[in-house]
N, C-alpha and C. Protein backbone atom coordinates (compact mmCIF):
# COMPACT_ATOMS: atom_id res chain seq x y z
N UNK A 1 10.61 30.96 -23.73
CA UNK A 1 11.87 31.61 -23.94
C UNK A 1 12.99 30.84 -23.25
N UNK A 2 12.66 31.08 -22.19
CA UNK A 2 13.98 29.85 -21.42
C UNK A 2 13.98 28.14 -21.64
N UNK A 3 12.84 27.69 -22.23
CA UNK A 3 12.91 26.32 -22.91
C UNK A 3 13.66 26.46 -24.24
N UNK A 4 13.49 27.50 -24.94
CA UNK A 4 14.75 27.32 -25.97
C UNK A 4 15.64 27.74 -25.90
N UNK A 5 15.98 28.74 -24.60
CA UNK A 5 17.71 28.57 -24.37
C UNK A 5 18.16 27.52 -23.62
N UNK A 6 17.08 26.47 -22.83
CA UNK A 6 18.02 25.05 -22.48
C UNK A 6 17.86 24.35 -23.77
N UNK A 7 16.76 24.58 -24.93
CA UNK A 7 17.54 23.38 -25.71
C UNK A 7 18.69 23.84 -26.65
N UNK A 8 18.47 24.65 -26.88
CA UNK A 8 20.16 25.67 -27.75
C UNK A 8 21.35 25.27 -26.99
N UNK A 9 21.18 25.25 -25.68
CA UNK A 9 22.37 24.73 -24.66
C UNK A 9 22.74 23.58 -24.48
N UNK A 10 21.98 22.53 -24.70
CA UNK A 10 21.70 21.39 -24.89
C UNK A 10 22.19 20.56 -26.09
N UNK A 11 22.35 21.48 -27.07
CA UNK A 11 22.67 21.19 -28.34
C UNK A 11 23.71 21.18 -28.86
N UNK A 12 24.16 22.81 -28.03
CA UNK A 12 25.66 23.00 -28.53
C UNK A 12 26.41 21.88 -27.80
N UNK A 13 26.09 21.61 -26.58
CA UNK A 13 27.26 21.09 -25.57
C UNK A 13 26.87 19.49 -26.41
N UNK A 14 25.80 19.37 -27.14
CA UNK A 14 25.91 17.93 -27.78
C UNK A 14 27.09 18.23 -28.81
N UNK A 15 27.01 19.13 -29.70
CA UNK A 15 27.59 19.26 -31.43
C UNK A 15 29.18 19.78 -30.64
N UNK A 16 29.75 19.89 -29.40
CA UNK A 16 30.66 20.39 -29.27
C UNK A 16 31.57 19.12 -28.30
N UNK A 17 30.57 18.02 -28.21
CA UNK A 17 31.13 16.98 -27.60
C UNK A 17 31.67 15.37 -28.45
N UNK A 18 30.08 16.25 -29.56
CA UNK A 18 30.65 14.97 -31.27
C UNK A 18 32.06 15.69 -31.84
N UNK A 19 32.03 17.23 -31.73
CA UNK A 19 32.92 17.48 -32.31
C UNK A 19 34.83 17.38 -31.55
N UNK A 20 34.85 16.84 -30.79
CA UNK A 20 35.80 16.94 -29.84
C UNK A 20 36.13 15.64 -29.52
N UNK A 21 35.51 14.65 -30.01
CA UNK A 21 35.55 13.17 -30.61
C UNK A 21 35.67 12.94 -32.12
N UNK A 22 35.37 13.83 -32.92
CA UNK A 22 35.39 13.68 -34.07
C UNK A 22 36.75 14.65 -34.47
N UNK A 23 37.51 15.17 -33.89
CA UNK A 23 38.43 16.10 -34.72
C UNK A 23 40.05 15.30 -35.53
N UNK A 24 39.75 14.58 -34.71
CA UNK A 24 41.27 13.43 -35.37
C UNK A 24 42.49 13.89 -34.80
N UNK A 25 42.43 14.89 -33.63
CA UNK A 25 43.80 15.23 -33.07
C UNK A 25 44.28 13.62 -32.07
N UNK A 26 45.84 14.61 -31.64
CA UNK A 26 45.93 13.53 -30.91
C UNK A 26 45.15 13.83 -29.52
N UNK A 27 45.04 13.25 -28.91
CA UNK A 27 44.72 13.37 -27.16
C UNK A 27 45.54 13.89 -26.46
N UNK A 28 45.21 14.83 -25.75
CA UNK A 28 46.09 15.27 -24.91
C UNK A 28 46.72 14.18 -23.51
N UNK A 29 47.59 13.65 -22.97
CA UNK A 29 47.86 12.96 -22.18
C UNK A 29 47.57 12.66 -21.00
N UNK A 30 46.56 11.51 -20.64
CA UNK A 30 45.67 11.42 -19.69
C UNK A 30 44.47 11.74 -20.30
N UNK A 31 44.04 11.88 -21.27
CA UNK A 31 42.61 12.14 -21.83
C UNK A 31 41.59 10.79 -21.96
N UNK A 32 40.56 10.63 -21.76
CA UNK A 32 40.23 9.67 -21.54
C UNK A 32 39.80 9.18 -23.06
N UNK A 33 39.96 7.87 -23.54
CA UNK A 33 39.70 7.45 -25.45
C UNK A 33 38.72 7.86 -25.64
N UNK A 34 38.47 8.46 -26.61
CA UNK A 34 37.15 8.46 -27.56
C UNK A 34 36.81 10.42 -27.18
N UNK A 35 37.66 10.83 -26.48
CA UNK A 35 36.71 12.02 -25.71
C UNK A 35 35.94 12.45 -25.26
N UNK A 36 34.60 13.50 -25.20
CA UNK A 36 33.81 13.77 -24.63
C UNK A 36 32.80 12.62 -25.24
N UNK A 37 32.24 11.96 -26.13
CA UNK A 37 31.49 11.39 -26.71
C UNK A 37 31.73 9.89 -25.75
N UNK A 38 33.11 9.45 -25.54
CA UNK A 38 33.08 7.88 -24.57
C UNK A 38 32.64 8.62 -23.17
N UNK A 39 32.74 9.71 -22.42
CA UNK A 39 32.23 10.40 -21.52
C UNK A 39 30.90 10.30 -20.96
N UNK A 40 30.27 10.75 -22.12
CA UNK A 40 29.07 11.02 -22.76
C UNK A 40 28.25 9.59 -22.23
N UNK A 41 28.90 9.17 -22.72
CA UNK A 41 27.92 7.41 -22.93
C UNK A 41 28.46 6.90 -21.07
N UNK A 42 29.69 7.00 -21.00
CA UNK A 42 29.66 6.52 -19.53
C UNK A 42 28.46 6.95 -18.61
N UNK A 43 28.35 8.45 -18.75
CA UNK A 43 27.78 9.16 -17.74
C UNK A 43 26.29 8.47 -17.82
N UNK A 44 25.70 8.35 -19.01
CA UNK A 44 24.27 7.96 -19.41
C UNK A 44 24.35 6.76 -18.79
N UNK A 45 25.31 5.62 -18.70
CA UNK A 45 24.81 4.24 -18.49
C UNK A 45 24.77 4.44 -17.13
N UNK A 46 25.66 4.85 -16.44
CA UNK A 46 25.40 5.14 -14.89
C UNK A 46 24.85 5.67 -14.15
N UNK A 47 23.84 7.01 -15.10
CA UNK A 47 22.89 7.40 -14.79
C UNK A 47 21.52 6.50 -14.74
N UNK A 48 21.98 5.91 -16.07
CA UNK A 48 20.19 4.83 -16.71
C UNK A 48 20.40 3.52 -15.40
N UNK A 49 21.83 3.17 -14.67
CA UNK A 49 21.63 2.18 -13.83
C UNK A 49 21.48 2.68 -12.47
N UNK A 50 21.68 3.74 -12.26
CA UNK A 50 21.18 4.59 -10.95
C UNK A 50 19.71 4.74 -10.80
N UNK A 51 19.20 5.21 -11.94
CA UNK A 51 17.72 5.31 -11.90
C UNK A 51 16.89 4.14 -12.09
N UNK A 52 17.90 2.74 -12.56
CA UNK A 52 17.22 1.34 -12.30
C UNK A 52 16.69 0.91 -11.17
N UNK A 53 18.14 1.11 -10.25
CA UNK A 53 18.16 0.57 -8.76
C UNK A 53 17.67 1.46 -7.64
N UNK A 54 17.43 2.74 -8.12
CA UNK A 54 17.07 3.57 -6.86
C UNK A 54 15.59 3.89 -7.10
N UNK A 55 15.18 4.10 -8.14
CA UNK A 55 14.24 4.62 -8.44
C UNK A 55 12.64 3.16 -8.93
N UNK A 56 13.55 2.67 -10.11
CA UNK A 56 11.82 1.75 -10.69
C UNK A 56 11.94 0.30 -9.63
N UNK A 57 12.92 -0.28 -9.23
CA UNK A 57 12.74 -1.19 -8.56
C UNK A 57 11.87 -1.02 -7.22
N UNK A 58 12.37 -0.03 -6.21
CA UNK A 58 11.79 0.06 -5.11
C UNK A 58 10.09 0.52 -4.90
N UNK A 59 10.21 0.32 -6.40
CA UNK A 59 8.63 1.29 -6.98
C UNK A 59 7.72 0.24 -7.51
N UNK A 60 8.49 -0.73 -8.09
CA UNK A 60 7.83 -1.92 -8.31
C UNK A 60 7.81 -2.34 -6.84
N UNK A 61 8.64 -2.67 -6.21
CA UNK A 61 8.16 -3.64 -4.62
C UNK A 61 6.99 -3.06 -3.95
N UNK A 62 6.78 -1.68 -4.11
CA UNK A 62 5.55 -0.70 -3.58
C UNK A 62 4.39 -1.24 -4.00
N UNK A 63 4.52 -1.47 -5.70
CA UNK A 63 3.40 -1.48 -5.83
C UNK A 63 2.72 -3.33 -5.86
N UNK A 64 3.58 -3.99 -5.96
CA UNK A 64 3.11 -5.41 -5.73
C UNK A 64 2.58 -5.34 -3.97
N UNK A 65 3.21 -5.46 -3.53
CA UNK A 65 3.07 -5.32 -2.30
C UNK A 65 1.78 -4.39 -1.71
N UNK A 66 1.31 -3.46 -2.58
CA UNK A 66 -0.09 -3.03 -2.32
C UNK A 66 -1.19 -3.70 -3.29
N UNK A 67 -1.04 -4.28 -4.24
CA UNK A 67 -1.78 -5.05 -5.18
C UNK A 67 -1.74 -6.51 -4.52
N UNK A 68 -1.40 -6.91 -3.91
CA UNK A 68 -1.04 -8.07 -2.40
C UNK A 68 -2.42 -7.74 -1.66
N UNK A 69 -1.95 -6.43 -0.88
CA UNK A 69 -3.08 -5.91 -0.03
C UNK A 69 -4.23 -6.25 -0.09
N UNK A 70 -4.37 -5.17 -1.21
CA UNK A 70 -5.79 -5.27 -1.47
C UNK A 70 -6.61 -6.41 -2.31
N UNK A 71 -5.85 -7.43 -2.85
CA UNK A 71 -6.19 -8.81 -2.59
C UNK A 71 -6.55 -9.27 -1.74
N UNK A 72 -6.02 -9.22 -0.40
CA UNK A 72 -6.65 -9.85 0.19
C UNK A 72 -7.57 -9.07 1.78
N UNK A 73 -7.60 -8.09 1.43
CA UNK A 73 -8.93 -7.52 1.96
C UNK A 73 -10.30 -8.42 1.76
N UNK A 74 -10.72 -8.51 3.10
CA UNK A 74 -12.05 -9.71 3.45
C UNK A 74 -12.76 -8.56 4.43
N UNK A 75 -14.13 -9.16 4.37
CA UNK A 75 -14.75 -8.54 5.66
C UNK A 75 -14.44 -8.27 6.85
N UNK A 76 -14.86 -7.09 7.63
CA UNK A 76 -14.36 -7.25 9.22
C UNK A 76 -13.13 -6.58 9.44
N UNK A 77 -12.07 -6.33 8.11
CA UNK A 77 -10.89 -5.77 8.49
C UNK A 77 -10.96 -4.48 8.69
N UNK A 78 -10.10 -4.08 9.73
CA UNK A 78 -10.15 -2.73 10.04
C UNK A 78 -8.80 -1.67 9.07
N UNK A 79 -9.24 -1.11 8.41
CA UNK A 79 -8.39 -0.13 7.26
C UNK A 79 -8.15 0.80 7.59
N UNK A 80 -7.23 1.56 7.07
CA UNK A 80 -7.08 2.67 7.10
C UNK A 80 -6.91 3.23 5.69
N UNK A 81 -7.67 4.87 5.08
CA UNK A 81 -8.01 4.98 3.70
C UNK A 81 -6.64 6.07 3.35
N UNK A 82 -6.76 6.61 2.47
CA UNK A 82 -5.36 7.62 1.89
C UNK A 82 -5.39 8.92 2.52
N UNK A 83 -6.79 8.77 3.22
CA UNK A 83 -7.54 10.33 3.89
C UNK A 83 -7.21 10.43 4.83
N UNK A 84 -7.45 8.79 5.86
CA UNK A 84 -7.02 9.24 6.76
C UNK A 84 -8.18 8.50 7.78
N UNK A 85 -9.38 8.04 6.89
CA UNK A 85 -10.25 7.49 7.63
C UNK A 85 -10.05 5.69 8.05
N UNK A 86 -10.39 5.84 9.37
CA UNK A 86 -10.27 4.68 9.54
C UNK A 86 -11.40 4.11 10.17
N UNK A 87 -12.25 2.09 9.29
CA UNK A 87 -13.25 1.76 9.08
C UNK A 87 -12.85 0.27 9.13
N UNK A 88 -14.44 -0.17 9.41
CA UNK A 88 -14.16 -1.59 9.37
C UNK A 88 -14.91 -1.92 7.78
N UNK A 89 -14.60 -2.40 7.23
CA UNK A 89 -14.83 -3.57 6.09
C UNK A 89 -16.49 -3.93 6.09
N UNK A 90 -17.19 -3.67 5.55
CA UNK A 90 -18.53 -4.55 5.30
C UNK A 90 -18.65 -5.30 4.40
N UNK A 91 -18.08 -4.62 3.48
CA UNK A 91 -18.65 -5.29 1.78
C UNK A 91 -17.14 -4.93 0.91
N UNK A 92 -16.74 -5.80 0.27
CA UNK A 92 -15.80 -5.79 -0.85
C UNK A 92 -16.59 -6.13 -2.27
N UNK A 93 -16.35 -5.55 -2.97
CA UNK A 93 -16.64 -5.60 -4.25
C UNK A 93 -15.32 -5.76 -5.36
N UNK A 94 -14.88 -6.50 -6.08
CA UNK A 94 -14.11 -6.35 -6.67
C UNK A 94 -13.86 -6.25 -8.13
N UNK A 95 -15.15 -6.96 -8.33
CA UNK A 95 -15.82 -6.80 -9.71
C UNK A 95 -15.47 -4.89 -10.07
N UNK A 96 -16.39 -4.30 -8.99
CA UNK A 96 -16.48 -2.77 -9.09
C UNK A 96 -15.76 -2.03 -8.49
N UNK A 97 -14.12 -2.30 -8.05
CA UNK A 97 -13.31 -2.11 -7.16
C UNK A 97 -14.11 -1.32 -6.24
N UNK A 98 -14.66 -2.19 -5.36
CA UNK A 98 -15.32 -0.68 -4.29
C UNK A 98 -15.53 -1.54 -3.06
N UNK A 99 -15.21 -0.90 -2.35
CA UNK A 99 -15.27 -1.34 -0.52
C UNK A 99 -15.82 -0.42 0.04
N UNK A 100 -17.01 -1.12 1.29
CA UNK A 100 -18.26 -0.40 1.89
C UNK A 100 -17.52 -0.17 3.29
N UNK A 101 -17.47 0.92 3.94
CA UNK A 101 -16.64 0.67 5.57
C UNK A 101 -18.06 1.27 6.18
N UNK A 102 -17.74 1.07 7.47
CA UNK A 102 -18.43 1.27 8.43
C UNK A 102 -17.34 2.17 10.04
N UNK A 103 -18.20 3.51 9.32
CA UNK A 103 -16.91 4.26 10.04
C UNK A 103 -17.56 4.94 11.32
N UNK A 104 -18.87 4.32 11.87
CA UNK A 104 -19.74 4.74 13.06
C UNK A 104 -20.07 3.73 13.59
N UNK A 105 -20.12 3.46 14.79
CA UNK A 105 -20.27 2.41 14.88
C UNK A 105 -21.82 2.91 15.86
N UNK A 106 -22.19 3.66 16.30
CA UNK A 106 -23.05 4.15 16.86
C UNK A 106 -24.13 4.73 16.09
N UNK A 107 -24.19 5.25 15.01
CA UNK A 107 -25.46 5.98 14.01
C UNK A 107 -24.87 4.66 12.68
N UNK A 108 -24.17 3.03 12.55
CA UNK A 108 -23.76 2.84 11.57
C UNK A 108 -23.63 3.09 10.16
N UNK A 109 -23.29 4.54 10.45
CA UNK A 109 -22.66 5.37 9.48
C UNK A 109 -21.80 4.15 8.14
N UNK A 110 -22.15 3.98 6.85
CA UNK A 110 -21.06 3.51 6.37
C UNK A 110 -20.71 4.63 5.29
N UNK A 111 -19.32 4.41 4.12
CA UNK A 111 -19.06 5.00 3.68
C UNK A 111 -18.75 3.82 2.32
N UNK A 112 -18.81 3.93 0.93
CA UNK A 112 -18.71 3.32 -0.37
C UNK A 112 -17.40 4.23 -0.93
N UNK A 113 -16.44 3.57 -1.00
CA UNK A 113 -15.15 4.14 -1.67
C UNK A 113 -14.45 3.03 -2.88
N UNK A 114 -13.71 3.71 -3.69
CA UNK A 114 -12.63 2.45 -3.94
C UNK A 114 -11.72 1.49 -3.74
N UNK A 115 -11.63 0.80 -4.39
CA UNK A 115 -10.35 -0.18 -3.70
C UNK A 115 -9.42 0.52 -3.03
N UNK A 116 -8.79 1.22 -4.43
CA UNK A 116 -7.18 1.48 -4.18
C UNK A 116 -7.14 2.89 -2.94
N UNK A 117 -8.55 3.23 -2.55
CA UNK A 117 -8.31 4.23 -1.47
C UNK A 117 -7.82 3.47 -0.40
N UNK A 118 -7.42 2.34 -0.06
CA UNK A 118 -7.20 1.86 1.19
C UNK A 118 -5.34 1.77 1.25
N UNK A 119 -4.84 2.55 2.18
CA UNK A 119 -4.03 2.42 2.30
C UNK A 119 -3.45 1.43 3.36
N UNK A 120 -3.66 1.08 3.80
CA UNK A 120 -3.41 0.09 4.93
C UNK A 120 -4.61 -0.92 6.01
N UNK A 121 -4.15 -1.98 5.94
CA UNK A 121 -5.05 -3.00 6.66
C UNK A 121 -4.63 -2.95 7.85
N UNK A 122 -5.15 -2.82 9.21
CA UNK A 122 -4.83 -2.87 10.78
C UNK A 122 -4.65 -4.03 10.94
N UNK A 123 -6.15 -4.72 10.61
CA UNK A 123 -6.11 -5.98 11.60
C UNK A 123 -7.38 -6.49 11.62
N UNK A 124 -7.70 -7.47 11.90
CA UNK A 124 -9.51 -7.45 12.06
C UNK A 124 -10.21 -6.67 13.42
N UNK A 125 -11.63 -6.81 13.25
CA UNK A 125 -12.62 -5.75 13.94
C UNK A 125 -11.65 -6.34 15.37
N UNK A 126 -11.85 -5.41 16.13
CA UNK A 126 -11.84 -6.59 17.92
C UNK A 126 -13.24 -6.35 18.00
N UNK A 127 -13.40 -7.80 18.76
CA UNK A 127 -14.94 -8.42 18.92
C UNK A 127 -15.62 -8.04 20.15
N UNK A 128 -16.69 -7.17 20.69
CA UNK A 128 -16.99 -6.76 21.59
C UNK A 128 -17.07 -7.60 22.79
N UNK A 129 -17.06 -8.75 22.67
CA UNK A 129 -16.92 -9.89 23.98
C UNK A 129 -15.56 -10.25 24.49
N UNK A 130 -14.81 -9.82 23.75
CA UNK A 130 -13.40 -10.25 23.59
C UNK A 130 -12.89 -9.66 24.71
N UNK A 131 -12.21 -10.06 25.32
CA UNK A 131 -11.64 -9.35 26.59
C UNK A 131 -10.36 -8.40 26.19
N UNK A 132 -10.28 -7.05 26.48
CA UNK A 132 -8.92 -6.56 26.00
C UNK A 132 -8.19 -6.25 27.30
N UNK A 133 -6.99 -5.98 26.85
CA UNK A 133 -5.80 -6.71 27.50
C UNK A 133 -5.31 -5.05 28.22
């Protein structure tokens, strides 16, 4: 019911914006050419270039930039998944997008997930001989 009173609304304010461009009067003074119809089209292009630059670009850099990532995921790296878990790297598979973590290091618990569950790479394992700082 209320989807066809926005498109009835939708419609008129279209057939009442051709018609208000289409009547052949003169313009009232200060009216902008063409009337609601050159309006019309302004508003759309500045909308369609608002939603260029704010919206699909910064969305493309997202997603290269995680298709980057998970390129170059190697063994040993320490991840973090979309869940929340965080694992070291055993096995990459890419053939079968699937990465093996190892999220125990005491019962070596591992876990078999997908690629794209990895939201973020830390860093590699630190090495138990390694002196930390």
């Amino acid at each position: 019911m209320q989807e066809d009173f926005a498109v009835n609304t939708m419609l008129s304010t279209v057939a009442i914006l051709f018609a208000e461009g289409d009547a052949g009067n003169a313009a009232p003074a200060g009216a902008p050419p063409g009337g609601g119809l050159g309006f019309m089209i302004q508003m759309l292009v500045i909308a369609g270039a608002f939603m260029y630059f704010f919206m699909y670009l910064p969305t493309k850099r997202d997603r290269a930039r995680q298709a980057a990532m998970l390129a170059a995921i190697k063994k040993n790296d320490r991840v973090l998944t979309t869940s929340g878990i965080i694992g070291v790297v055993t096995n990459v598979s890419k053939e079968t997008n699937e990465v093996t973590l190892r999220i125990d290091e005491t019962s070596n618990a591992k876990l078999r997930m997908t690629l794209t569950s990895v939201a973020q790479v830390l860093g590699d394992e630190p090495s138990a001989d390694a002196p930390s700082k």
